[in-house]
Protein backbone atom coordinates (compact mmCIF):
# COMPACT_ATOMS: atom_id res chain seq x y z
CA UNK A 1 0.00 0.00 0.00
CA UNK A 2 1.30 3.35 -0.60
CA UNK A 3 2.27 6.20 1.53
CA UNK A 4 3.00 8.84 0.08
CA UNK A 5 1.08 10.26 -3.12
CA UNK A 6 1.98 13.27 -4.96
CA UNK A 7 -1.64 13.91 -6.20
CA UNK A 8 -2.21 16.64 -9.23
CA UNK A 9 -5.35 17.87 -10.53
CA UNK A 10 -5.05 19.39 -13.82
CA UNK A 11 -8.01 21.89 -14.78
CA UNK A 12 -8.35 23.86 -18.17
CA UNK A 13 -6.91 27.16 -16.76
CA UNK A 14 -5.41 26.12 -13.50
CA UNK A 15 -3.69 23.01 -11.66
CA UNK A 16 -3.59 22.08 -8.14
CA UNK A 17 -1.11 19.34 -6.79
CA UNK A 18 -0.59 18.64 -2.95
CA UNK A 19 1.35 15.66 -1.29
CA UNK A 20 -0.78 13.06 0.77
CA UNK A 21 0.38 10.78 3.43
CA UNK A 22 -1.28 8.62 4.77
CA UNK A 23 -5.06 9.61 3.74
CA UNK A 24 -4.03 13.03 4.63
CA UNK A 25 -3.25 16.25 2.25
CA UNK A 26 -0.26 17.56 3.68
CA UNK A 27 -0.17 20.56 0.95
CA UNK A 28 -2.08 22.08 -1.22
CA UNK A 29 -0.57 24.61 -4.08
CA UNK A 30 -2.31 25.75 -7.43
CA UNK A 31 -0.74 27.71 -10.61
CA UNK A 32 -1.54 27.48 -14.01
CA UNK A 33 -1.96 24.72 -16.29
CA UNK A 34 1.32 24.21 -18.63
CA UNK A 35 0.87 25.02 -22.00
CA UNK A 36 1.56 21.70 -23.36
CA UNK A 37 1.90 17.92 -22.71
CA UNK A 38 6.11 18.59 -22.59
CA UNK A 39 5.92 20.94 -20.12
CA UNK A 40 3.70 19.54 -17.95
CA UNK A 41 5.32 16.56 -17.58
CA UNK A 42 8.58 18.49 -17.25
CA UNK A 43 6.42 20.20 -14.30
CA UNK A 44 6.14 16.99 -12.56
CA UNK A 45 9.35 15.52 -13.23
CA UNK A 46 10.37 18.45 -10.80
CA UNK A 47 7.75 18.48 -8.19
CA UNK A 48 9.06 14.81 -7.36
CA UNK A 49 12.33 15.82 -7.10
CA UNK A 50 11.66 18.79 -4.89
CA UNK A 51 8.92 16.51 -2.29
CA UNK A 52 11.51 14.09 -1.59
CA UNK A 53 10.21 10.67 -0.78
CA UNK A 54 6.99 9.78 -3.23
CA UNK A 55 5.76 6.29 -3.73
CA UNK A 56 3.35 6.71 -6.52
CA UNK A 57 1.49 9.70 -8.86
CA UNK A 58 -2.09 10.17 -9.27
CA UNK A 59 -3.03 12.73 -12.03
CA UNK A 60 -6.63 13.79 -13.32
CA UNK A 61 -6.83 15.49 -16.68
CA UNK A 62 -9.22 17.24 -18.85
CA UNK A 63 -10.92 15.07 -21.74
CA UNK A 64 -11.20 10.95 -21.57
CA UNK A 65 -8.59 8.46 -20.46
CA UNK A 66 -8.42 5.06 -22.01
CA UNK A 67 -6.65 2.11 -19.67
CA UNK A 68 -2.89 2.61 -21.07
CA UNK A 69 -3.49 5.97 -19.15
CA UNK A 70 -3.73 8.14 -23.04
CA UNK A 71 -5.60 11.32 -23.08
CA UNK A 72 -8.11 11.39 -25.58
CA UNK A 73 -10.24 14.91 -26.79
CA UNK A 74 -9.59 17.31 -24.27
CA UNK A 75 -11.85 19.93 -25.38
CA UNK A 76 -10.40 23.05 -23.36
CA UNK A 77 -6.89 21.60 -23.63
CA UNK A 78 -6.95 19.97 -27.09
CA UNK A 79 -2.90 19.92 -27.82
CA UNK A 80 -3.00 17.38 -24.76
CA UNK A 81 -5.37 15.03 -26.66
CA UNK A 82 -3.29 11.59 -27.84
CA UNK A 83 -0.50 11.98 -25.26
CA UNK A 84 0.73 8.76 -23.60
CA UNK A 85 0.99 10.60 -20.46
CA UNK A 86 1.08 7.52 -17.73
CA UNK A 87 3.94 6.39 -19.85
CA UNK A 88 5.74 9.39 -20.41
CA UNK A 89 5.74 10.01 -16.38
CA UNK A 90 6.65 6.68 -15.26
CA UNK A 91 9.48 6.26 -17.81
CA UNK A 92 10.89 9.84 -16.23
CA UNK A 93 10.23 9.14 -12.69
CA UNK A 94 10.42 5.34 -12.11
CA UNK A 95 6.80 5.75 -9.90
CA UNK A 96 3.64 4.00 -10.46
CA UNK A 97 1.18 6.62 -12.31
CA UNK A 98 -2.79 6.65 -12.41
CA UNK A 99 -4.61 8.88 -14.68
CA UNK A 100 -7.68 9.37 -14.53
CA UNK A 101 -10.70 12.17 -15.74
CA UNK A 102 -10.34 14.78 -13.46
CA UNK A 103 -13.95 15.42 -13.06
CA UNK A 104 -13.82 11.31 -12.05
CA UNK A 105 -11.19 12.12 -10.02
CA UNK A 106 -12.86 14.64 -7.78
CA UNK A 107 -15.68 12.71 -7.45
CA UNK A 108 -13.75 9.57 -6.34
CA UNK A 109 -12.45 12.45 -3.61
CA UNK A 110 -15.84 13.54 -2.36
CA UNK A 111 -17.24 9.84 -2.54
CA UNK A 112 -14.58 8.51 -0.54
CA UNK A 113 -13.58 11.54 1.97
CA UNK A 114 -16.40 14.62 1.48
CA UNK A 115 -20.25 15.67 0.85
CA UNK A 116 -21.38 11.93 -1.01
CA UNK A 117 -19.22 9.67 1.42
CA UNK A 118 -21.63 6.60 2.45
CA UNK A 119 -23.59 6.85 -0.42
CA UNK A 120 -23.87 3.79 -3.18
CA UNK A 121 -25.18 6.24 -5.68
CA UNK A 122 -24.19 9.83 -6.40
CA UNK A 123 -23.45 12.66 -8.98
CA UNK A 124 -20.51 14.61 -8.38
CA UNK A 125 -20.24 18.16 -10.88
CA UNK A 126 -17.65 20.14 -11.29
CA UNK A 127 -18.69 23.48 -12.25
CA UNK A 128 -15.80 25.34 -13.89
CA UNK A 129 -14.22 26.08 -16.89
CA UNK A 130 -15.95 23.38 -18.35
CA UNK A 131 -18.57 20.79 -16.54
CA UNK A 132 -16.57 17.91 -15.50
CA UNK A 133 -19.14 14.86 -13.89
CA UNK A 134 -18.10 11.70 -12.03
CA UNK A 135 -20.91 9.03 -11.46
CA UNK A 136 -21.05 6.36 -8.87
CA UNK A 137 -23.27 3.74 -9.40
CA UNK A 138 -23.73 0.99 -6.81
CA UNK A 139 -20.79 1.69 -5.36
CA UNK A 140 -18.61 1.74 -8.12
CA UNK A 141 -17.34 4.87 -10.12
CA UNK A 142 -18.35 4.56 -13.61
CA UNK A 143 -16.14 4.80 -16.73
CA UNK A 144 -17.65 3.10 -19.38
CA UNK A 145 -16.08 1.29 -22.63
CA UNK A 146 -12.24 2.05 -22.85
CA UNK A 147 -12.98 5.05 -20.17
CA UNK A 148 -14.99 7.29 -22.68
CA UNK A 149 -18.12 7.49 -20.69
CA UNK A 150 -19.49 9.69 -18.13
CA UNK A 151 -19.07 12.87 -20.20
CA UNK A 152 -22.35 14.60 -18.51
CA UNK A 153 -20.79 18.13 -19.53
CA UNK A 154 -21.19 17.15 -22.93
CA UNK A 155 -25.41 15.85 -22.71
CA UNK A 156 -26.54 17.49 -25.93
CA UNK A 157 -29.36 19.96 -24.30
CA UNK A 158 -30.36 21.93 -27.10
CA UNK A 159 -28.58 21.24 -31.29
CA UNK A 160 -29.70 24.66 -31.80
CA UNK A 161 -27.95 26.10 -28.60
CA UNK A 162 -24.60 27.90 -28.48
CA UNK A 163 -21.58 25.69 -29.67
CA UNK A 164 -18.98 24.24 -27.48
CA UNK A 165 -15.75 23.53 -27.99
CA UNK A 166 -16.12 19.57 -28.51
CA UNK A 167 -17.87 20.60 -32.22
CA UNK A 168 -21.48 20.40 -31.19
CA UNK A 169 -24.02 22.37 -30.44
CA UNK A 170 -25.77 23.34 -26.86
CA UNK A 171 -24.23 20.56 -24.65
CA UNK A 172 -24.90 21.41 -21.04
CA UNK A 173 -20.82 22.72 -20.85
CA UNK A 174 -21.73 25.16 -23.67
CA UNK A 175 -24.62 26.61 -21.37
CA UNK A 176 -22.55 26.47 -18.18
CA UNK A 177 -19.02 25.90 -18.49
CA UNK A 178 -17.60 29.47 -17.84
CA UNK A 179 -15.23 29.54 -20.44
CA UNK A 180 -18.91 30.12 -22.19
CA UNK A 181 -20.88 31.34 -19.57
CA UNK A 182 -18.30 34.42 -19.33
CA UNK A 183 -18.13 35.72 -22.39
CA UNK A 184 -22.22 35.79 -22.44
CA UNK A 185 -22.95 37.16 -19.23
CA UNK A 186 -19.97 40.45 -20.13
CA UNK A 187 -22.06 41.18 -23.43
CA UNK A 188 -25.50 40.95 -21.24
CA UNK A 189 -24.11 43.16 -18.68
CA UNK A 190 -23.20 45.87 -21.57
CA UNK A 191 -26.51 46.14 -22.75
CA UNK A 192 -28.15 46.96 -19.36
CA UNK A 193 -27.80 48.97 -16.55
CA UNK A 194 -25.39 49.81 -14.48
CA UNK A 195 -22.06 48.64 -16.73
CA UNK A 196 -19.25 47.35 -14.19
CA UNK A 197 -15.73 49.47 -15.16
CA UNK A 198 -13.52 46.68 -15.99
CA UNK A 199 -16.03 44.54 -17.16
CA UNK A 200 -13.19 42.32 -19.84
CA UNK A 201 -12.17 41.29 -16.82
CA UNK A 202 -15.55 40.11 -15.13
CA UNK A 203 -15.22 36.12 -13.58
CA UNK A 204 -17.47 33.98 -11.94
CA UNK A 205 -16.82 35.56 -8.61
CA UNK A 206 -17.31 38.74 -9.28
CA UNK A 207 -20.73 38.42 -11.11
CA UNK A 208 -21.17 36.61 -7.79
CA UNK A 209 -20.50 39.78 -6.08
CA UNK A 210 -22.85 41.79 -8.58
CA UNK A 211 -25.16 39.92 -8.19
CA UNK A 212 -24.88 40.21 -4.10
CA UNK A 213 -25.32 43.45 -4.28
CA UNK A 214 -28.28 43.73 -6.44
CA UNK A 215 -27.44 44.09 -9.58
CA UNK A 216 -30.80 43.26 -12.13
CA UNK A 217 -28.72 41.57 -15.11
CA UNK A 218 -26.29 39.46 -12.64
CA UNK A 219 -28.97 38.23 -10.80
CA UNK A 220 -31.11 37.11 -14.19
CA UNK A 221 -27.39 35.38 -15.62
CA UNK A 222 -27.66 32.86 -12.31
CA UNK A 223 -31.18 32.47 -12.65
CA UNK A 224 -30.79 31.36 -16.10
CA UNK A 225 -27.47 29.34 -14.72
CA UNK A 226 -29.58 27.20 -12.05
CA UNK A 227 -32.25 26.63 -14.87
CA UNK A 228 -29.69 24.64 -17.34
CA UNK A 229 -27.79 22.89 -14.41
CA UNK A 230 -31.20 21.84 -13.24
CA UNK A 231 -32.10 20.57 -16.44
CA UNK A 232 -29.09 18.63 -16.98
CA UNK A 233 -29.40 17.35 -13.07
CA UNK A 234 -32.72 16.22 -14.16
CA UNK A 235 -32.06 13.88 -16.27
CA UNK A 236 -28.99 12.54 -14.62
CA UNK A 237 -31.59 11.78 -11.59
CA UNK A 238 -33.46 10.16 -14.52
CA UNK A 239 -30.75 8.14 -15.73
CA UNK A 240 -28.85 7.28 -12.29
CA UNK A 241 -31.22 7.38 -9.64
CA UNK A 242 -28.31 9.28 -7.23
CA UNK A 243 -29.05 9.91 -3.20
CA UNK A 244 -27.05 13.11 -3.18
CA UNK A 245 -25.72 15.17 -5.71
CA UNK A 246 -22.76 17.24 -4.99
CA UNK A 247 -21.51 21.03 -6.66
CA UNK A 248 -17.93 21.12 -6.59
CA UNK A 249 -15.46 23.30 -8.64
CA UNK A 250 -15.12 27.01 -8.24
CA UNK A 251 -18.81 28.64 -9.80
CA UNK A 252 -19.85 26.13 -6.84
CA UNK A 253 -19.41 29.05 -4.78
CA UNK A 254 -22.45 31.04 -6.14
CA UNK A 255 -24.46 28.30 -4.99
CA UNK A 256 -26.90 30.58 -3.28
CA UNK A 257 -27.21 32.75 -6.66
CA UNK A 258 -28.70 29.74 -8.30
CA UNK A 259 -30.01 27.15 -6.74
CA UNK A 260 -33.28 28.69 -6.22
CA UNK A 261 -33.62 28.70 -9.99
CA UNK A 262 -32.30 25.19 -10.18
CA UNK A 263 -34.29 23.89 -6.99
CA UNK A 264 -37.45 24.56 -9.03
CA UNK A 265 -36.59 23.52 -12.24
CA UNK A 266 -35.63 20.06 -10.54
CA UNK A 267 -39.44 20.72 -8.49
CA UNK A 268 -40.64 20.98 -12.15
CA UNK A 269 -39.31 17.97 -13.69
CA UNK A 270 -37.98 15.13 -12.11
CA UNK A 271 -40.41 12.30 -11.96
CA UNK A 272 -41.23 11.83 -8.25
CA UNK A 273 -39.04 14.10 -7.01
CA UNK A 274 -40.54 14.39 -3.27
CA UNK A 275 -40.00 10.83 -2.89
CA UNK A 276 -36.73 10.49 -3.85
CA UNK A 277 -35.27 12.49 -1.06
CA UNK A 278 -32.65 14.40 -3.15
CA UNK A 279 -30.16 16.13 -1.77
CA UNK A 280 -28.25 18.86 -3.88
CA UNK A 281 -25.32 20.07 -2.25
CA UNK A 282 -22.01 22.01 -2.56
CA UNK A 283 -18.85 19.98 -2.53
CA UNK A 284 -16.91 19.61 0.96
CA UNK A 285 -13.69 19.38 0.05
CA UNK A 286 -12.97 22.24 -2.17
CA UNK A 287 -9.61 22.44 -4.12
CA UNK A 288 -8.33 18.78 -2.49
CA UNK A 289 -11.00 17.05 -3.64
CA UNK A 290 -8.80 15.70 -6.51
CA UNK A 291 -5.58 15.85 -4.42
CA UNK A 292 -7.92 13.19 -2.32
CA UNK A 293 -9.31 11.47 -5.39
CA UNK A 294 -5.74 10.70 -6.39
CA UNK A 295 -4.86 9.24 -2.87
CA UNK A 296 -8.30 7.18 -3.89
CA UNK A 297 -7.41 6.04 -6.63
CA UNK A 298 -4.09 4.61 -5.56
CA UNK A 299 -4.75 3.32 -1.77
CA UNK A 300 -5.27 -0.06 -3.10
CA UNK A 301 -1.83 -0.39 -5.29
């Protein structure tokens, strides 16, 4: 068994890695993503030299992983997709390596350690720069053939809807995923009242923080927010039948702005939906939750 994981979780803009002995994150840090497949596994060839003693890697990653550990259509990192990147790692460093989805990942965090641990069936979201999901079914995280299923983000909502970077049309990332929902929400907010100074640099947090404070147009953007995620919770109650269903990644943070909106549209539409006892909640574990999935996903080797 190991003892000492050096646990990465690589996101479209940003990537945290920590160090976890013993079921325990020791340290967290974050900075961005590298560029390319070189660097970043130039990046880790250096973060186990500088952490000393490491028995074994665990990395999630953007797009799907097939079992040889290969990253396959990344769609907010696509110079990553084909990369042998288990290989490339353990040929540099001589440690076992995992890869893994990272959306998987974090939801193999929060299933074992955080806001879904005890239950046998659960949805875990990540709401960021794109919509990561990680399903467990009966106990058992779900990958699907050669570990291309479980793409939720990418549940076709509406052909006509905006497009999304994986080359259709209104999957529930293009609707929520904030490397669309952005861009929207800034031209929305300079057709209406009150026009924030600095608005090219507007985030999630900060239309958070609009919308806080009042503002009309910020507070309409998370309404319409809560309705997609709703509808794309909907019919992943339909499909999986979870106990709890748990917000992570960093737009998780304006849960209050909307999950009103997406309280009733699940009211509205799933089947039953008193009766199934649903729970909807943010993620516990914040930025570890990967750091943790990683330590999850190697425990047993």
């Amino acid at each position: 068994m190991v003892r000492s994981v050096l646990g990465i979780d690589v996101g479209g803009t940003q990537m945290k890695w920590g160090l976890v002995q013993e079921g325990r994150v020791r340290s967290l840090h974050k900075e961005k993503t590298p560029p390319h497949p070189e660097a970043l596994k130039s990046r880790i060839q250096q973060l186990v030299h500088e952490l000393g003693p490491v028995d074994a890697i665990g990395i999630g990653v953007p797009g799907m992983v097939d079992e040889e550990g290969v990253i396959h259509d990344p769609p907010n990192l696509p110079e990553f997709h084909g990369f042998p990147l288990k290989q490339a790692l353990e040929q540099i460093t001589g440690l076992p390596v995992r890869i893994e989805n990272d959306a998987n990942l974090i939801a193999l965090g929060e299933w074992k350690f955080g806001a879904a641990q005890g239950a046998r069936h659960a949805v875990v979201m990540t709401l960021g720069t794109g919509i990561g999901t990680g399903f467990i079914s009966d106990g058992r995280l779900v990958r699907g053939a050669h570990g291309r299923g479980a793409e939720g983000g990418h549940m076709i909502l509406d052909p006509d809807g905006p497009p999304c970077y994986c080359g259709n049309r209104g999957c529930l990332e293009s609707f929520l995923g904030t490397v669309h929902f952005i861009p929207r929400a800034r031209s929305a907010l300079a057709q209406g009242p009150e026009v924030p100074s600095d608005l090219d640099q507007l985030d999630a947090a900060e239309l958070y923080k609009l919308a806080q404070r009042g503002h009309p147009v910020a507070q309409e953007l998370w309404r319409e927010y809560g309705h997609w995620l709703g509808l794309g919770i909907v019919n992943f109650v339909h499909l999986f039948g979870p106990e709890v269903v748990v917000l992570g990644g960093g737009v998780a943070g304006a849960f209050d702005a909307f999950a009103p909106a997406m309280f009733q549209t699940l009211e509205q539409h799933v089947i039953g939906y008193p009766d199934r006892h649903l729970k909807v909640v943010p993620a516990a574990l914040g930025m570890e939750a990967g750091i943790y999935g990683a330590w999850a996903l190697l425990e047993d080797t």
